[in-house]
C-alpha atoms as a PDB file:
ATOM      1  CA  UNK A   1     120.099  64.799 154.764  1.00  0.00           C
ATOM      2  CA  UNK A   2     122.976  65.042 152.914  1.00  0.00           C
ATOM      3  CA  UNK A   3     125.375  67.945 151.601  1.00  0.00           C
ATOM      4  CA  UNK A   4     124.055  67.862 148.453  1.00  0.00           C
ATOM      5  CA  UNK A   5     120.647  67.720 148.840  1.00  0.00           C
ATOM      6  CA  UNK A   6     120.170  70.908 150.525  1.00  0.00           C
ATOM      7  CA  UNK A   7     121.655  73.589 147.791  1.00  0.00           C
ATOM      8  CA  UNK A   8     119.801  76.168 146.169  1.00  0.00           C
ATOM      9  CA  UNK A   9     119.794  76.971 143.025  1.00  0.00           C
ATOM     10  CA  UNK A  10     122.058  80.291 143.665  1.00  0.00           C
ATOM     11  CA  UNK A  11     124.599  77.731 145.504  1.00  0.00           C
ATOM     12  CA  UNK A  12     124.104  75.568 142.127  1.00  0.00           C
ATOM     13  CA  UNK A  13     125.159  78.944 140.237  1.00  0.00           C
ATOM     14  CA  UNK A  14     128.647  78.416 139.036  1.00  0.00           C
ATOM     15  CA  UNK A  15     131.155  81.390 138.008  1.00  0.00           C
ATOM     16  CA  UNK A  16     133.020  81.768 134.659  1.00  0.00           C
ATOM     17  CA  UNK A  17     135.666  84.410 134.677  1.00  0.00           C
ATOM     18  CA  UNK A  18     135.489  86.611 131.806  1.00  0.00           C
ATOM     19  CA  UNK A  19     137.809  85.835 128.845  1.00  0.00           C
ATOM     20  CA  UNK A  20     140.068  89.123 129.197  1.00  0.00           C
ATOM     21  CA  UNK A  21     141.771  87.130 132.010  1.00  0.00           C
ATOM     22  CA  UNK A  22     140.280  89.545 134.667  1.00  0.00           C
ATOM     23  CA  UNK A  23     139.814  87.950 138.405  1.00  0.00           C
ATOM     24  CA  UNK A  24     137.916  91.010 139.502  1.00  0.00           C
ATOM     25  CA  UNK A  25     134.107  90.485 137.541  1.00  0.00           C
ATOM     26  CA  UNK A  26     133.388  87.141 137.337  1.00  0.00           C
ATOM     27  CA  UNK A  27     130.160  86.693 135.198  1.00  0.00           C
ATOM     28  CA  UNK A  28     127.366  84.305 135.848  1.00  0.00           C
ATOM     29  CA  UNK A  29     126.540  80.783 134.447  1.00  0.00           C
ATOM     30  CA  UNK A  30     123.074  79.145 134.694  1.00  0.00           C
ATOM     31  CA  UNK A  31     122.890  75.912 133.733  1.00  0.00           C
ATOM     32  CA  UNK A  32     119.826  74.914 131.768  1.00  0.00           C
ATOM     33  CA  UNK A  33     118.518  71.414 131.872  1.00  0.00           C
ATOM     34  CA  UNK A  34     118.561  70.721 127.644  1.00  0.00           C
ATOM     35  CA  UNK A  35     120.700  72.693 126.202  1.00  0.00           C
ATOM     36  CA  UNK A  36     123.663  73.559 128.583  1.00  0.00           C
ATOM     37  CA  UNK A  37     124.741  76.648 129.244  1.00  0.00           C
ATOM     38  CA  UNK A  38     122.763  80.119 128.326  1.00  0.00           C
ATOM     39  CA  UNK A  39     126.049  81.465 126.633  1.00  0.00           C
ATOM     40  CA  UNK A  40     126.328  78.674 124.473  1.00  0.00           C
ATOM     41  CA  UNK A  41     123.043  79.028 122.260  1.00  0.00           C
ATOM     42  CA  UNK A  42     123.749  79.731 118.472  1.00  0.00           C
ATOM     43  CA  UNK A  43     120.345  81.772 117.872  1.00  0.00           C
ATOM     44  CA  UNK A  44     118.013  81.132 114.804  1.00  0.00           C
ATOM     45  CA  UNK A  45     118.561  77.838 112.129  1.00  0.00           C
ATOM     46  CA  UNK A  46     117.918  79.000 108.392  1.00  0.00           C
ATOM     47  CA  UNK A  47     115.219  76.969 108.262  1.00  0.00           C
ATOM     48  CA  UNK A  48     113.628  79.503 111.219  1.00  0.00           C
ATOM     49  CA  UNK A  49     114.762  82.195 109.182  1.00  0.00           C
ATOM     50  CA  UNK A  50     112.785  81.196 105.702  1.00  0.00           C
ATOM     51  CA  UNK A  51     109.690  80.525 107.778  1.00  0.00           C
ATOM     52  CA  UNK A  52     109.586  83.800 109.142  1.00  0.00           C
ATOM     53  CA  UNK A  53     110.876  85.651 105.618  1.00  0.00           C
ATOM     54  CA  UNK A  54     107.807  83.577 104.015  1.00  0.00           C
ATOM     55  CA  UNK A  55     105.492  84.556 106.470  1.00  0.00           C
ATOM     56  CA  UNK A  56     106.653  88.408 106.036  1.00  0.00           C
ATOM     57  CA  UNK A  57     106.283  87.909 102.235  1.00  0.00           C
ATOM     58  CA  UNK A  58     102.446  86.585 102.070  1.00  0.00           C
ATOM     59  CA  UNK A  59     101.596  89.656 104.926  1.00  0.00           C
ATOM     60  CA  UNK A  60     103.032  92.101 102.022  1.00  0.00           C
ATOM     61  CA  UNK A  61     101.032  90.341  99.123  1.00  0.00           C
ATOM     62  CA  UNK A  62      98.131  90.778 101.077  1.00  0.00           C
ATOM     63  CA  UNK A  63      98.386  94.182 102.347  1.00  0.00           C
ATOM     64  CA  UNK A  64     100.189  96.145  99.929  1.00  0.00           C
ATOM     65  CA  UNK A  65      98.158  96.230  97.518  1.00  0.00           C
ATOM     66  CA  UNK A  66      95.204  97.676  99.542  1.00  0.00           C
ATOM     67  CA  UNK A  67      97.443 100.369 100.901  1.00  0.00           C
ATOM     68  CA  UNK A  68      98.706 101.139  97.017  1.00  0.00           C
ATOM     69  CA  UNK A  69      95.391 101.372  95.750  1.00  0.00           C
ATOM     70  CA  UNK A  70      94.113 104.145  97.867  1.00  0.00           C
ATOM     71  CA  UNK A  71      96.739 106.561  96.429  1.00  0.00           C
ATOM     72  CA  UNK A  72      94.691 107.438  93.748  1.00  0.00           C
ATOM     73  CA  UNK A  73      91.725 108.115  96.186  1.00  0.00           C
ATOM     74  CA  UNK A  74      93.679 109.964  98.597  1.00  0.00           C
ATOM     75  CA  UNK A  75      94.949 112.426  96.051  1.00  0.00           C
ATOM     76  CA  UNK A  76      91.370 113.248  94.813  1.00  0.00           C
ATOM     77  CA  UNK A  77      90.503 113.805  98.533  1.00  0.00           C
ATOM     78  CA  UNK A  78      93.071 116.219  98.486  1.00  0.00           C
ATOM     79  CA  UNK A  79      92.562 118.247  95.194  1.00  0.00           C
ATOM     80  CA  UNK A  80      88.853 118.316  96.774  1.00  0.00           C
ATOM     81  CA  UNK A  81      90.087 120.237 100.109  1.00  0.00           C
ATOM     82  CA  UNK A  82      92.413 122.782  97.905  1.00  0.00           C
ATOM     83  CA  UNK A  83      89.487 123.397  96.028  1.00  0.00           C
ATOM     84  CA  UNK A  84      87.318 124.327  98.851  1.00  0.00           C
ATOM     85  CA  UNK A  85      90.555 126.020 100.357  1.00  0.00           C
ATOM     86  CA  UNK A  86      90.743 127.934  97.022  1.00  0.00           C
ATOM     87  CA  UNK A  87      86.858 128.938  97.393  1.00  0.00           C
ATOM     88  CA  UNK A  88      87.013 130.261 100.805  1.00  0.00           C
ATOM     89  CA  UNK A  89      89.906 132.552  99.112  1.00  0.00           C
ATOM     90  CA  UNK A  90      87.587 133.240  96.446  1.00  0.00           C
ATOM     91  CA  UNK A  91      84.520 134.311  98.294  1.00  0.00           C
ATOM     92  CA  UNK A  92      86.742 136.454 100.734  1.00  0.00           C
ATOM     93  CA  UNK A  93      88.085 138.418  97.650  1.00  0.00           C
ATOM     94  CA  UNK A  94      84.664 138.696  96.643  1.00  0.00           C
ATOM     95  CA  UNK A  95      83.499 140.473  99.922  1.00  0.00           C
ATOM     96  CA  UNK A  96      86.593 142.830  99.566  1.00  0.00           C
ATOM     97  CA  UNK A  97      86.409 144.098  95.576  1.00  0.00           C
ATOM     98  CA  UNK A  98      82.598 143.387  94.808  1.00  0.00           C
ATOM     99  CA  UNK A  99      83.988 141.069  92.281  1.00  0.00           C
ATOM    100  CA  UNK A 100      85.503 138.118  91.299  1.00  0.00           C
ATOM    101  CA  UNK A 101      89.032 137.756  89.713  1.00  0.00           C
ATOM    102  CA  UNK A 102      88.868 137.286  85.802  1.00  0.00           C
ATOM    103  CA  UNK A 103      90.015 134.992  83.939  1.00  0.00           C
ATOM    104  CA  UNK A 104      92.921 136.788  82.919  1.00  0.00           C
ATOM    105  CA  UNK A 105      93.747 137.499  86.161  1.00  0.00           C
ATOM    106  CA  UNK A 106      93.305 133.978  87.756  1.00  0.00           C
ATOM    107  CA  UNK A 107      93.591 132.364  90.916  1.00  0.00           C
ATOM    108  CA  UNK A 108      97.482 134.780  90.882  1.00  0.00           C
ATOM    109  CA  UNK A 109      94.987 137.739  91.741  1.00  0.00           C
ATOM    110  CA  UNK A 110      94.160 135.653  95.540  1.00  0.00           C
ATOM    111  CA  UNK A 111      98.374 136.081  96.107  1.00  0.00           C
ATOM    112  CA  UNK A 112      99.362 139.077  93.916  1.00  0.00           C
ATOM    113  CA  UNK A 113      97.352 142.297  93.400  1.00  0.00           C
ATOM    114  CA  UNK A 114      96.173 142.208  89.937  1.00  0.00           C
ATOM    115  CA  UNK A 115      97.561 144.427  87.539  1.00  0.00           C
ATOM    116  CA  UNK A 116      95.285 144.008  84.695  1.00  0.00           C
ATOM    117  CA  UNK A 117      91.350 143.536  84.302  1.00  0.00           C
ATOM    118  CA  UNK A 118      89.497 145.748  86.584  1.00  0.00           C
ATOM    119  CA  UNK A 119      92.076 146.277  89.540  1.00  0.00           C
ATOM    120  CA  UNK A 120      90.555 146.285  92.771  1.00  0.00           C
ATOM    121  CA  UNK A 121      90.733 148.829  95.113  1.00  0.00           C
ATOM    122  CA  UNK A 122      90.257 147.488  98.294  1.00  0.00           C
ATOM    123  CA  UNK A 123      92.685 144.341  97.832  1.00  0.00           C
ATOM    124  CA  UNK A 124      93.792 142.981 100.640  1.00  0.00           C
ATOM    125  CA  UNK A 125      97.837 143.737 101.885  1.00  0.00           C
ATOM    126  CA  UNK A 126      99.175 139.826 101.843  1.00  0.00           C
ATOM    127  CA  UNK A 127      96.827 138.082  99.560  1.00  0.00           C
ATOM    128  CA  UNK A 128      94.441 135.947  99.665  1.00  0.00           C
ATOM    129  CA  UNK A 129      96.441 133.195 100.281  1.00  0.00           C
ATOM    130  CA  UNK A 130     100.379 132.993 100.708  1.00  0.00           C
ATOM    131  CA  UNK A 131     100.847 131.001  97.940  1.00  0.00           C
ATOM    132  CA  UNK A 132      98.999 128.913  94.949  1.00  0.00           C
ATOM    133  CA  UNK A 133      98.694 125.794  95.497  1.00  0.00           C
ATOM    134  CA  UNK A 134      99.519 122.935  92.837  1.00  0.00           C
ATOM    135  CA  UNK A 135      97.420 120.028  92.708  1.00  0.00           C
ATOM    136  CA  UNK A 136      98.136 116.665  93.954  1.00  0.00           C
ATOM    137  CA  UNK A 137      99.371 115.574  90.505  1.00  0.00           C
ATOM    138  CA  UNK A 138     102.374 118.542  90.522  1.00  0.00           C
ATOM    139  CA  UNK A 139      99.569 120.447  87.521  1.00  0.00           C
ATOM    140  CA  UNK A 140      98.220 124.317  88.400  1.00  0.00           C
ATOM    141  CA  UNK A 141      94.668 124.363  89.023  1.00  0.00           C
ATOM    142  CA  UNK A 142      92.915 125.959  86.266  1.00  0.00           C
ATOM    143  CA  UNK A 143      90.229 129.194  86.548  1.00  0.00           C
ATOM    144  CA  UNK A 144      87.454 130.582  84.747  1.00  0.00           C
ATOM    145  CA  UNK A 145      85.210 133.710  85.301  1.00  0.00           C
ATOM    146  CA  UNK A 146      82.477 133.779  84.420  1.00  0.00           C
ATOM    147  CA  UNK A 147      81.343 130.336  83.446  1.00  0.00           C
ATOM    148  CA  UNK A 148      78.366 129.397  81.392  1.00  0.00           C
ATOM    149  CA  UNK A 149      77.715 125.273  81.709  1.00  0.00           C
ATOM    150  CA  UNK A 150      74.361 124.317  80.585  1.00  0.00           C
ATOM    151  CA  UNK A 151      71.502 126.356  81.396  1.00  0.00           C
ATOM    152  CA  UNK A 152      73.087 127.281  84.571  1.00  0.00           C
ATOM    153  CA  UNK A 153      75.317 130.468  84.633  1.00  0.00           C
ATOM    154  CA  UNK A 154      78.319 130.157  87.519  1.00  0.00           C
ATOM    155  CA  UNK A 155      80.343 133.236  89.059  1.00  0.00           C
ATOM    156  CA  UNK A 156      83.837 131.317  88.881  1.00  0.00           C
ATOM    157  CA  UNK A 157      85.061 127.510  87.907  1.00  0.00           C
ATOM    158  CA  UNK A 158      88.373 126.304  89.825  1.00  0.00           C
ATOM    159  CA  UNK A 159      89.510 122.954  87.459  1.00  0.00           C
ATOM    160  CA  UNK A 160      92.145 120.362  88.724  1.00  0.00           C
ATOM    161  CA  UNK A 161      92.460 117.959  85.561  1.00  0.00           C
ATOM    162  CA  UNK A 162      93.352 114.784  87.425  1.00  0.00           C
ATOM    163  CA  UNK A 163      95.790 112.214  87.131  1.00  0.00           C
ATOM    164  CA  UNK A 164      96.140 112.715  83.549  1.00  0.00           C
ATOM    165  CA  UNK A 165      96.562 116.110  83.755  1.00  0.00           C
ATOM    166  CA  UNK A 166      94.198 116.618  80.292  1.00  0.00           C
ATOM    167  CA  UNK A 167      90.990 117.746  80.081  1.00  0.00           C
ATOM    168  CA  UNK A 168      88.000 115.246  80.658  1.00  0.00           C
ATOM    169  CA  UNK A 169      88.417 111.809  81.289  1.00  0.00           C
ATOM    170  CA  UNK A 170      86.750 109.041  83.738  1.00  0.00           C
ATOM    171  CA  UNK A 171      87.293 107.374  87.294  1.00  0.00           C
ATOM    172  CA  UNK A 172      90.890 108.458  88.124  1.00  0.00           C
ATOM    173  CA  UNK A 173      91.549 110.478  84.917  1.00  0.00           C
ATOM    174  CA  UNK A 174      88.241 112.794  85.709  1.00  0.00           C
ATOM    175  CA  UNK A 175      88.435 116.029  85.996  1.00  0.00           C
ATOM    176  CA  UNK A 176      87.280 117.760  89.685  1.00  0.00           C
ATOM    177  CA  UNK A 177      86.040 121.066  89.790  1.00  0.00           C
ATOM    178  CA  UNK A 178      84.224 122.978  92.151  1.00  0.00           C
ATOM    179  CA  UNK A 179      80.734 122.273  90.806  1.00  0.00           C
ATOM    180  CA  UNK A 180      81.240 118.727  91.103  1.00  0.00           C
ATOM    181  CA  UNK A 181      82.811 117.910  94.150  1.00  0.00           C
ATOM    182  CA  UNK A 182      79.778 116.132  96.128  1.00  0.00           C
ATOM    183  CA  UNK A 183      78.608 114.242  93.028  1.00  0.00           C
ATOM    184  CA  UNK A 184      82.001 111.214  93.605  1.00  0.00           C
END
């Protein structure tokens, strides 16, 4: 057998000094069989590039605009929790005063002690809640007591107005109140 024939590949492993002109660290070479040395590759052609860009680009058009369109739905599902949040609130002031908060002294009567209406005695030191709320849209969420709606005579009403921020309105636009909550 000859010389030659009988060499490993770590025997085939040739060193390259690094380019600082150091003798100390050389660095390793592998040879590869098509395209010559590992350090010599020139990474990605533009061509690669577009491919991947266009590929990137039709993923977006098809998922953004299932992701966008669920804003709307997301911030109803919110206003819905801060109304229920606002009704626990409620029905603990409730079991503390005997009463509801009037209209005139709102949903401010869960944070502040009330100083106007029938002031309640038994209030509780803190509030209610530590602060009001907003809705999802940046509006204040609006409060009656009492409310009459049809033939059916409710204690309180807590109101956010929607997207639109005005009163009424349908799919998006629509008002949510407590009443209605289960009904979308």
């Amino acid at each position: 057998m000859s010389e030659q024939a009988q060499t490993t590949p770590q025997q085939t492993m040739t060193w390259r000094r690094k380019q600082s002109g150091s003798d100390l660290h050389p660095s390793p070479v592998i040879p590869h069989p098509s395209r010559g040395p590992l350090y010599d590759d020139r990474g990605f052609t533009f061509i690669e590039i577009m491919v991947v860009v266009a590929i990137l680009a039709i993923l977006a058009a098809l998922v953004v605009p299932r992701i966008m369109g669920r804003t709307d739905d997301a911030k109803r599902t919110a206003a819905k929790v801060q109304i229920r949040n606002l009704e626990g609130a409620l029905q603990l002031y409730k079991l503390d005063n005997g009463i509801y908060p009037t209209t005139e002294q709102g949903l401010k009567a869960l944070v502040e002690r009330p100083s106007v209406g029938v002031v309640p005695k038994k209030w509780k030191i803190g509030g209610y809640l530590p602060k009001l709320p907003e809705d999802p849209w940046g509006n204040p969420y609006k409060y009656l007591s009492p409310v009459q709606r049809a033939d059916q005579k409710l204690d309180y009403e807590v109101t956010s107005l929607g997207t639109d921020g005005e009163v009424g309105g349908e799919g998006v636009n629509a008002d949510i109140t407590n009443w209605n909550l289960d009904k979308e």
